[in-house]
C-alpha atoms as a PDB file:
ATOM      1  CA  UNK A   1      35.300 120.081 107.692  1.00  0.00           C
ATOM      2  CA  UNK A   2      39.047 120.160 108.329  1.00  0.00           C
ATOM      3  CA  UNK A   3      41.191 122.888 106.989  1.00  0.00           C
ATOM      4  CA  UNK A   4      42.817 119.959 104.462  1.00  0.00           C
ATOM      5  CA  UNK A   5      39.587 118.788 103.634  1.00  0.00           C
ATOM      6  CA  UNK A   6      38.539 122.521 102.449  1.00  0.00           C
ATOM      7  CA  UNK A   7      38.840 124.560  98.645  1.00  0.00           C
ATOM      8  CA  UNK A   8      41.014 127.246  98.648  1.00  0.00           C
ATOM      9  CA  UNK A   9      40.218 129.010  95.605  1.00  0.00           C
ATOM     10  CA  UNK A  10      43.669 130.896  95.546  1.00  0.00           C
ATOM     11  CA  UNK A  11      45.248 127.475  95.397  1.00  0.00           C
ATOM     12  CA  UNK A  12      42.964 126.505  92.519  1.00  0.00           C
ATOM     13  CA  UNK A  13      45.069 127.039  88.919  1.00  0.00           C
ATOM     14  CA  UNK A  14      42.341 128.627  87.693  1.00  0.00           C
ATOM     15  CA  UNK A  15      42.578 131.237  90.109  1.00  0.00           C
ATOM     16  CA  UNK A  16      44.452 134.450  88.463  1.00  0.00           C
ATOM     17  CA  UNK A  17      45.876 137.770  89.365  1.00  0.00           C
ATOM     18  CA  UNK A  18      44.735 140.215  87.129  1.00  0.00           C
ATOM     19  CA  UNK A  19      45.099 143.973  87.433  1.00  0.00           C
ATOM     20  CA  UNK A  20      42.567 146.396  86.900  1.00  0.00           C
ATOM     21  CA  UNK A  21      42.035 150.204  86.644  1.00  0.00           C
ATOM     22  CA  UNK A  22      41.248 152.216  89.403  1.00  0.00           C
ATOM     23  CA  UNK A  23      41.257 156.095  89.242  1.00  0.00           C
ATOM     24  CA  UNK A  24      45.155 156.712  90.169  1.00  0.00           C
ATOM     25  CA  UNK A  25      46.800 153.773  88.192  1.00  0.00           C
ATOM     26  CA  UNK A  26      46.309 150.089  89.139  1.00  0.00           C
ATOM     27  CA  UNK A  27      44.992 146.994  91.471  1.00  0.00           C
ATOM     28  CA  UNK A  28      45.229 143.916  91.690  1.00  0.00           C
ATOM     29  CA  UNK A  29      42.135 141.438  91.786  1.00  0.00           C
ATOM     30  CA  UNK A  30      41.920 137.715  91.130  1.00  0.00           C
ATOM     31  CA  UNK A  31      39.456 136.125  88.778  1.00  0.00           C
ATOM     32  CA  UNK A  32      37.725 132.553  88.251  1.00  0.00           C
ATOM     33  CA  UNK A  33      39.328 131.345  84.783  1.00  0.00           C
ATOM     34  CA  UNK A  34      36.434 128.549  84.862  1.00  0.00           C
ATOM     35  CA  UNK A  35      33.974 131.721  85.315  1.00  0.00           C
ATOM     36  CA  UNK A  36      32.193 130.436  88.317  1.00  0.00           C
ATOM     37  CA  UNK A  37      32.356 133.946  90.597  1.00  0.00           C
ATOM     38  CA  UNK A  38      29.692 136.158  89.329  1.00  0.00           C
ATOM     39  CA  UNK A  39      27.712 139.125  90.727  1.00  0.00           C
ATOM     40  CA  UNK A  40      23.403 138.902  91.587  1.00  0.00           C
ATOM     41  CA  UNK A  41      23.514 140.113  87.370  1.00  0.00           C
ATOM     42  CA  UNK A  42      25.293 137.770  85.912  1.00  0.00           C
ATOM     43  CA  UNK A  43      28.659 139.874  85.168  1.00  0.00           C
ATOM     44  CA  UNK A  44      31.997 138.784  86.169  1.00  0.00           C
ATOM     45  CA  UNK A  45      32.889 139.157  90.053  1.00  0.00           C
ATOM     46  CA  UNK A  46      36.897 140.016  90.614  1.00  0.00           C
ATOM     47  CA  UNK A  47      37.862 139.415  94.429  1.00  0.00           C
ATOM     48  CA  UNK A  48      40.200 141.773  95.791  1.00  0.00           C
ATOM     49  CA  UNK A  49      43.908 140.236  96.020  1.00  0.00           C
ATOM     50  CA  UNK A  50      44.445 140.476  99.451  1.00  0.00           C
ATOM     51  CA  UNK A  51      41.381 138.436 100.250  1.00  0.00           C
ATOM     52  CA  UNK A  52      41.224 135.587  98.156  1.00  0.00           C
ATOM     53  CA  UNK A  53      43.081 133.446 101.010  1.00  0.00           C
ATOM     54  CA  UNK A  54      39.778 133.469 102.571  1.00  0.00           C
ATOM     55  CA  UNK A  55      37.522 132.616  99.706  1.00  0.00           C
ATOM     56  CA  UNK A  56      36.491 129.024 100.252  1.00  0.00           C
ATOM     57  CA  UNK A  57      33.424 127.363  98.735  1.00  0.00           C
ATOM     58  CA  UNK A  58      31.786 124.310  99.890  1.00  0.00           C
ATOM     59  CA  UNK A  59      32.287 122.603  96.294  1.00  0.00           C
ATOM     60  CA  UNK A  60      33.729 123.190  93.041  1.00  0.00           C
ATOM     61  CA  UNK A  61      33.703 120.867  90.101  1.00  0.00           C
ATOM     62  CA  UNK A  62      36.461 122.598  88.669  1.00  0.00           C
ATOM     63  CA  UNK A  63      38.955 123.163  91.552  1.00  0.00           C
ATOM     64  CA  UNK A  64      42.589 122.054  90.614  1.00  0.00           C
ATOM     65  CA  UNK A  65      44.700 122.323  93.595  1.00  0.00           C
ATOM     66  CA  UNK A  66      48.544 123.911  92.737  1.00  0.00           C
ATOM     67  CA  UNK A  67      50.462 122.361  95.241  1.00  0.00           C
ATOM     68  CA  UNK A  68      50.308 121.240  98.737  1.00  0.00           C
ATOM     69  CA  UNK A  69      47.744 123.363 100.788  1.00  0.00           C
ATOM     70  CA  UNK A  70      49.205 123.706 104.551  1.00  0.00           C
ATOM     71  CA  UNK A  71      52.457 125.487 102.951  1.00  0.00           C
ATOM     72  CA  UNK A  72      50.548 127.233 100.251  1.00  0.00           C
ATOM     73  CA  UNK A  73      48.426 129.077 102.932  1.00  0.00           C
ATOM     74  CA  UNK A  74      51.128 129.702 105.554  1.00  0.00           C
ATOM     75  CA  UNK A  75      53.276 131.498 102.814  1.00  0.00           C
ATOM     76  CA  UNK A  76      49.801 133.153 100.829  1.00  0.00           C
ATOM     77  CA  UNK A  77      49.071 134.528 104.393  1.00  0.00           C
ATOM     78  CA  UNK A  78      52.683 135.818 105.143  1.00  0.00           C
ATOM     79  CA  UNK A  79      52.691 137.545 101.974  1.00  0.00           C
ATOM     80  CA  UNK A  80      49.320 138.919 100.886  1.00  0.00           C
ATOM     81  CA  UNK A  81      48.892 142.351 102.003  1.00  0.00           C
ATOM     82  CA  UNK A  82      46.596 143.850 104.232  1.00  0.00           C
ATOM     83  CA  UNK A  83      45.003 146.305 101.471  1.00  0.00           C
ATOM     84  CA  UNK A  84      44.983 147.523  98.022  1.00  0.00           C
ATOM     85  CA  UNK A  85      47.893 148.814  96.863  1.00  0.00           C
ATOM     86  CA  UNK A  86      47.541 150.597  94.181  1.00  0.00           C
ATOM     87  CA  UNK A  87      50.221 150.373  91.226  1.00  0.00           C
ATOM     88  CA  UNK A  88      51.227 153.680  89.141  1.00  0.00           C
ATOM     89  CA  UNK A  89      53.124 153.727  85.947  1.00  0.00           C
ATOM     90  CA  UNK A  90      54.945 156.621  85.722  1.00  0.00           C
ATOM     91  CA  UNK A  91      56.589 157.900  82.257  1.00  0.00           C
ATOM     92  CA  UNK A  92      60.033 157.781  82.203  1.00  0.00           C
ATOM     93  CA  UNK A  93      61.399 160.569  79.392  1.00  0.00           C
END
């Protein structure tokens, strides 16, 4: 299977950045909005934001591609970075 002929889940629209908690402010992690990634249990499964560009399942009756996927990827790869970052909110007084 060509990289054209393959699902890219982070250039799926229902493919989200959410951010979650972590124990010094924030992260960011992308979700399924169709609710297809789930753990061995059953619960919800939230990638980690820098590595959803390599998430890519053999099939998807849901997948919705956002745009064309040979510049999607070479930009999504320039950009993403290399590990969490972690996001404080600070009070301002």
């Amino acid at each position: 299977m060509s990289e054209s002929e393959r699902i890219y889940c982070a250039n799926c629209m229902r493919c989200k950045l959410v951010q979650t908690e972590a124990d010094n402010g924030h992260v960011l992690r992308v979700r399924c909005t169709a609710g297809l990634w789930k753990k061995k249990l059953g619960e919800e499964k939230l990638y980690k934001y820098f590595t959803i560009a390599r998430r890519t399942p053999d099939e998807c009756e849901f997948y919705e591609p956002m745009g064309d996927l040979k510049e999607f990827l070479k930009e999504l790869k320039r950009s993403l970075p290399v590990r969490d970052e972690v996001i404080t909110h600070q009070k301002v007084i």
